[in-house]
C-alpha atoms as a PDB file:
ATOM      1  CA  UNK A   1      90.329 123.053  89.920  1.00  0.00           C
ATOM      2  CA  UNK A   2      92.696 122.378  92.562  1.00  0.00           C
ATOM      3  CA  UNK A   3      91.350 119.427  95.374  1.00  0.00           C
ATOM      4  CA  UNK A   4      93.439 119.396  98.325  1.00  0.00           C
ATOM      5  CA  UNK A   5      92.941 116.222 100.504  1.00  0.00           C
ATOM      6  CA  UNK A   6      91.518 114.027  97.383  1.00  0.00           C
ATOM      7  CA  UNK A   7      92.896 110.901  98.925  1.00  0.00           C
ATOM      8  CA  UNK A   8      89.846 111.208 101.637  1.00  0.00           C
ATOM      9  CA  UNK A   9      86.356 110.626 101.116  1.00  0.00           C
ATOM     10  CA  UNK A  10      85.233 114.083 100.815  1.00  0.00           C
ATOM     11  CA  UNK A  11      87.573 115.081  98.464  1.00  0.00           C
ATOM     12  CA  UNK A  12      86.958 112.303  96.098  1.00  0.00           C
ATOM     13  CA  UNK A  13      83.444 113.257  96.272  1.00  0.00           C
ATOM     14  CA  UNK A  14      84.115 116.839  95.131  1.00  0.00           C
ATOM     15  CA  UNK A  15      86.595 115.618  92.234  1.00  0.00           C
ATOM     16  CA  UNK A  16      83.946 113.320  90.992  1.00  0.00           C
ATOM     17  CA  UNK A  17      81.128 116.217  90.713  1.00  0.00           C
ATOM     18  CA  UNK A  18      84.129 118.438  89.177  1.00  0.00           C
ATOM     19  CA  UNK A  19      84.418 115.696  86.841  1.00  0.00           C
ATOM     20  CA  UNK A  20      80.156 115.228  85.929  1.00  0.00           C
ATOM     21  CA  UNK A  21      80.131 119.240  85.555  1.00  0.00           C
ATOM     22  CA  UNK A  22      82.314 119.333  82.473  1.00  0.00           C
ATOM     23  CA  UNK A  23      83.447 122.884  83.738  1.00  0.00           C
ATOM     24  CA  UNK A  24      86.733 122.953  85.671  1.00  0.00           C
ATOM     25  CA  UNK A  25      89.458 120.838  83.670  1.00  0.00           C
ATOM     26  CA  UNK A  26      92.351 120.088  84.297  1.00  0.00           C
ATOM     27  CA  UNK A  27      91.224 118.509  87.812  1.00  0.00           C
ATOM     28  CA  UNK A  28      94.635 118.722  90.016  1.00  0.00           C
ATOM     29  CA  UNK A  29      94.146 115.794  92.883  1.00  0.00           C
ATOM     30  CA  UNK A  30      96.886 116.942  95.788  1.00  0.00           C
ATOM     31  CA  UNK A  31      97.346 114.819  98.261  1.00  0.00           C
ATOM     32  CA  UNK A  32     100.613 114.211 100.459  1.00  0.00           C
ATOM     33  CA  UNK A  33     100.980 110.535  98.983  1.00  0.00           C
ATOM     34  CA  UNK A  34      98.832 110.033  95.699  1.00  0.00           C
ATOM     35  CA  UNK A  35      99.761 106.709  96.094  1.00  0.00           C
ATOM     36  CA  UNK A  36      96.831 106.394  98.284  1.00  0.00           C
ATOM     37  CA  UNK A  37      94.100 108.673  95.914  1.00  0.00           C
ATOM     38  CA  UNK A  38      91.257 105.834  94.557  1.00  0.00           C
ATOM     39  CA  UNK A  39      91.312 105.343  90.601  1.00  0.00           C
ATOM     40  CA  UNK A  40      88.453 106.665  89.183  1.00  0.00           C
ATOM     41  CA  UNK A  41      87.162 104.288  86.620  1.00  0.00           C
ATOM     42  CA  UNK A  42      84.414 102.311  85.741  1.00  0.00           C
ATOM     43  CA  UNK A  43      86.096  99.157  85.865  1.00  0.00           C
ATOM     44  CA  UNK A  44      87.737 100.031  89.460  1.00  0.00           C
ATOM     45  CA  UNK A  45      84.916 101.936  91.299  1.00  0.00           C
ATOM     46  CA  UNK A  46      82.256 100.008  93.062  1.00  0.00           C
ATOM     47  CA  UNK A  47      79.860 103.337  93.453  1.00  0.00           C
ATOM     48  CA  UNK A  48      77.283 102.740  90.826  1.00  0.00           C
ATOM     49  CA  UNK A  49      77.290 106.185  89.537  1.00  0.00           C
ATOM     50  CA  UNK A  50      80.981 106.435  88.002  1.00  0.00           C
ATOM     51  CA  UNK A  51      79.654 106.449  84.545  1.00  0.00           C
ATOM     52  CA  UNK A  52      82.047 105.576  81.297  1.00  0.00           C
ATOM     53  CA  UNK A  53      81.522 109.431  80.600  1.00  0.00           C
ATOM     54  CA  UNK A  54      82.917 110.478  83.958  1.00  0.00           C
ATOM     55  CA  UNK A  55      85.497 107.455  83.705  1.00  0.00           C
ATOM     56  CA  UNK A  56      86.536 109.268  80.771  1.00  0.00           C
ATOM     57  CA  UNK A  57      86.848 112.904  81.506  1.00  0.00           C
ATOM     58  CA  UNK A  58      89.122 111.402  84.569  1.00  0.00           C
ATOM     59  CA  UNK A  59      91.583 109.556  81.933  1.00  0.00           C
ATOM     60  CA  UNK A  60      91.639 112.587  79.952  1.00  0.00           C
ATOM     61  CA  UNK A  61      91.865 115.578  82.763  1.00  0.00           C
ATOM     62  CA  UNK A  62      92.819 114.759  86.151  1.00  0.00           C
ATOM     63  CA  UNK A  63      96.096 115.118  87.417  1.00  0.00           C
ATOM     64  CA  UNK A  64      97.834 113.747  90.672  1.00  0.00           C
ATOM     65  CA  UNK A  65      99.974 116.173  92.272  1.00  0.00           C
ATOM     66  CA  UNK A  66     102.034 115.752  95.612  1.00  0.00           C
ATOM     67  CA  UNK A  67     101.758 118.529  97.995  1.00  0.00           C
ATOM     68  CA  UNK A  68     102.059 118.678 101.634  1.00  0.00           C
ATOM     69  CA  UNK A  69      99.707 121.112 103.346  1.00  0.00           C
ATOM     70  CA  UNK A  70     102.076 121.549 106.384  1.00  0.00           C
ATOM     71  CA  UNK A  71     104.977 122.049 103.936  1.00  0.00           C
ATOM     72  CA  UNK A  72     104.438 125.646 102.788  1.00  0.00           C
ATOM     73  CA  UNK A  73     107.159 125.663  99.752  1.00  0.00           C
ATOM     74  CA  UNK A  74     105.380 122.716  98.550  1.00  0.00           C
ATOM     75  CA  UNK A  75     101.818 124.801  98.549  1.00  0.00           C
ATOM     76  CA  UNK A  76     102.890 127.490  97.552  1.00  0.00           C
ATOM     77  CA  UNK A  77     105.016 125.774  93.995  1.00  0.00           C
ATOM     78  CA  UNK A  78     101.439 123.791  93.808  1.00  0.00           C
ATOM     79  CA  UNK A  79      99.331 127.145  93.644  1.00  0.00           C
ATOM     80  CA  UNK A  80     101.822 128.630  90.893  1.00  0.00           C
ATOM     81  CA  UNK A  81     102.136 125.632  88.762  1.00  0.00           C
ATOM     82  CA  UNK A  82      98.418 124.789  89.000  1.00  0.00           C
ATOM     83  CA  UNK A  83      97.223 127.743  88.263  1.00  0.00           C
ATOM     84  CA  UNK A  84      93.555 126.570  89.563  1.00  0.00           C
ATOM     85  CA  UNK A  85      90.018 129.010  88.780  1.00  0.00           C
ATOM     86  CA  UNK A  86      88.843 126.976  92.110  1.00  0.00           C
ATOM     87  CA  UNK A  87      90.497 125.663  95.209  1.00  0.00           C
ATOM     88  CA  UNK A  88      88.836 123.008  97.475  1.00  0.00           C
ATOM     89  CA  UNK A  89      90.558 122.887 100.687  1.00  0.00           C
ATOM     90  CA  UNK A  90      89.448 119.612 102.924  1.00  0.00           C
ATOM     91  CA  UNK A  91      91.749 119.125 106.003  1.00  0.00           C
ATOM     92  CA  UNK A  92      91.133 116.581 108.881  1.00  0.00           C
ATOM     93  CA  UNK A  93      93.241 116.783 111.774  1.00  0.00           C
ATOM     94  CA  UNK A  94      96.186 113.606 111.972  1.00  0.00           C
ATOM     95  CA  UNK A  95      94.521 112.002 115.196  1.00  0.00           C
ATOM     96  CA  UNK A  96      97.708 110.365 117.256  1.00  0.00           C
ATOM     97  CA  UNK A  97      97.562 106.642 117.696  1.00  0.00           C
ATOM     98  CA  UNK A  98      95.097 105.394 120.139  1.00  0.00           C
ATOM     99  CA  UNK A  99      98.308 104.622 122.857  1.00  0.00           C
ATOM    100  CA  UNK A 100      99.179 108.605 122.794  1.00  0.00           C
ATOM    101  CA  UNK A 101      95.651 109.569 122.801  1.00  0.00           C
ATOM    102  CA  UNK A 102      96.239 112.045 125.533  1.00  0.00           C
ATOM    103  CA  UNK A 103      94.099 115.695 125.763  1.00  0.00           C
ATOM    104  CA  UNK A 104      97.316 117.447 125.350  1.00  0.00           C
ATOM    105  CA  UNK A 105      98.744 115.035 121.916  1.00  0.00           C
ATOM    106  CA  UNK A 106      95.154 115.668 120.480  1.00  0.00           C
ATOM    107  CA  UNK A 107      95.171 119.182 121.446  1.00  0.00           C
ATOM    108  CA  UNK A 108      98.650 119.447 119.714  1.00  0.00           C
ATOM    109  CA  UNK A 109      97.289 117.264 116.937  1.00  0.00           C
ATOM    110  CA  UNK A 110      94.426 120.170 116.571  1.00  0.00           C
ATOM    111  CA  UNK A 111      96.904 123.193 116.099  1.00  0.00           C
ATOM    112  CA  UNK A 112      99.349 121.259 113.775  1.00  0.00           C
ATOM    113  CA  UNK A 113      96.059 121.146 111.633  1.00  0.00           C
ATOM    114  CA  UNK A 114      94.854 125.222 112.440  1.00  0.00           C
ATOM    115  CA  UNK A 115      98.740 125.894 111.630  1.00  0.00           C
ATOM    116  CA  UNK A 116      98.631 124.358 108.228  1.00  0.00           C
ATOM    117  CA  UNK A 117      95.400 125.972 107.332  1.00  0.00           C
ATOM    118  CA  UNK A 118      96.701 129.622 108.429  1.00  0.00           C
ATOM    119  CA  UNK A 119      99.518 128.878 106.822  1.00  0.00           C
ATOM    120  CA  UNK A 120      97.794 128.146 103.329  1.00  0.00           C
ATOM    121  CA  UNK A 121      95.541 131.434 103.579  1.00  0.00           C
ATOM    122  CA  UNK A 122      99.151 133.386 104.311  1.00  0.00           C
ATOM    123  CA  UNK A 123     100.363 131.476 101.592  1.00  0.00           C
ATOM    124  CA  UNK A 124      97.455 132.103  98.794  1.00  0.00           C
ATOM    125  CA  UNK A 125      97.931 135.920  99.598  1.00  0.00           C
ATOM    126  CA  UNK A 126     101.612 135.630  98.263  1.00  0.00           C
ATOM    127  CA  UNK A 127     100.605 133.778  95.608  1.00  0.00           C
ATOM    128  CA  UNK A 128      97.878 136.293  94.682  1.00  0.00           C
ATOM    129  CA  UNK A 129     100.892 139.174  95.026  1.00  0.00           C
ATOM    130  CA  UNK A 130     103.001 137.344  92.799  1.00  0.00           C
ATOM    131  CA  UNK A 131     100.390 136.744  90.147  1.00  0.00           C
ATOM    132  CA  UNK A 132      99.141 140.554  90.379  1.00  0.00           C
ATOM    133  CA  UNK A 133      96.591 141.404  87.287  1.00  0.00           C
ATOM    134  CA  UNK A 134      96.539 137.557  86.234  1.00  0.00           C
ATOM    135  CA  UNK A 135      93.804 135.578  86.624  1.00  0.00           C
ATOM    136  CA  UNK A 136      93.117 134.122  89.927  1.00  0.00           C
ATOM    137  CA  UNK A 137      90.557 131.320  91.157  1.00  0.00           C
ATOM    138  CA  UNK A 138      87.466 132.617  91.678  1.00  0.00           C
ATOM    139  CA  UNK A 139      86.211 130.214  94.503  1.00  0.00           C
ATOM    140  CA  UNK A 140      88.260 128.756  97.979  1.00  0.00           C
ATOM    141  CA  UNK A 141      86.042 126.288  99.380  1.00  0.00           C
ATOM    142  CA  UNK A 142      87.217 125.725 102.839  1.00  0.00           C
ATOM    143  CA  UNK A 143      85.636 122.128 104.826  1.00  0.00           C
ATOM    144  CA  UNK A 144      87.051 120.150 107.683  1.00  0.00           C
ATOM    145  CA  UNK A 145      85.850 118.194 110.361  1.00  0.00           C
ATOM    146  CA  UNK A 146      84.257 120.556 113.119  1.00  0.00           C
ATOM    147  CA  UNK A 147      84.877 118.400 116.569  1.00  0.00           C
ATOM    148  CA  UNK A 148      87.673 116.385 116.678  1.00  0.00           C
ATOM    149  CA  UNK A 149      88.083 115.318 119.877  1.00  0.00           C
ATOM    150  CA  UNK A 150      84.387 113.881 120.519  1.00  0.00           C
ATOM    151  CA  UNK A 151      85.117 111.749 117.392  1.00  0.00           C
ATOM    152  CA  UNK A 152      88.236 110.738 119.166  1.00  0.00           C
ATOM    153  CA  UNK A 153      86.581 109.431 122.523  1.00  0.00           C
ATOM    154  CA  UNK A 154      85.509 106.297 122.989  1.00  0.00           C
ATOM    155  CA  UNK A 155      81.763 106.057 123.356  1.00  0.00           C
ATOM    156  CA  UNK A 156      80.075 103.762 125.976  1.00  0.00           C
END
């Protein structure tokens, strides 16, 4: 399994169930600094439910991989190399800092994101050209955040 944006909270949520199924090893955790991707270990997770078991399986079969989702080249060596039977796609748009919070950065900010996610569809065809008659994943889970820009304003 392949789990772009594993550095957030949603996608270290879907690596640990990868990891309690027991089905989809090697794990690949992409991130564009895996620097900033959480151990997963029973000594350095707070959650309650990282068992030794799943501490384990992490030692053993997850892998951190750098990728840029902006950076097609860099996707599109990550797909080949991987190799994944599932893809879990989590993007969030990069929100600009709160001085430059203007409609129009945010509304920039928005298609940088729909870019990147067109681009890794486009992308995953190649791939899928390339690879003709070999296996291919058998699942793209797509998830992002839905509206943006209301999480963005300032409530009263």
């Amino acid at each position: 399994a392949l789990v772009f944006g594993a550095s957030g909270e949603q996608g270290q949520a879907v690596i640990k169930g990868l990891l309690e199924t027991n089905e989809y090893f090697p794990i690949y955790a992409a991130s564009h600094d895996i620097s900033t991707i959480k151990p997963i270990s029973s000594s350095t997770c707070t959650d309650d439910y990282i068992s030794p078991t799943i501490a384990s399986r992490a030692t053993k079969y997850l892998r951190l991989v750098t990728v840029n989702i902006s950076d097609s080249s860099s996707v599109k060596k990550t797909l080949l190399e991987t190799n994944p039977n599932v893809i879990f796609l989590v993007t969030t748009t990069d929100l600009p800092p709160t001085d430059m919070a203007a409609a129009a950065s945010l509304k920039e900010c928005e298609e940088e994101e729909y870019d990147a996610i067109k681009s890794f569809f486009d992308i995953l065809l190649q791939v899928h050209r390339i690879r003709d008659g070999e296996k291919k994943e058998k699942h793209v889970i797509f998830s992002t955040l839905d509206d943006v820009q209301s999480l963005n304003e300032e409530k009263p």
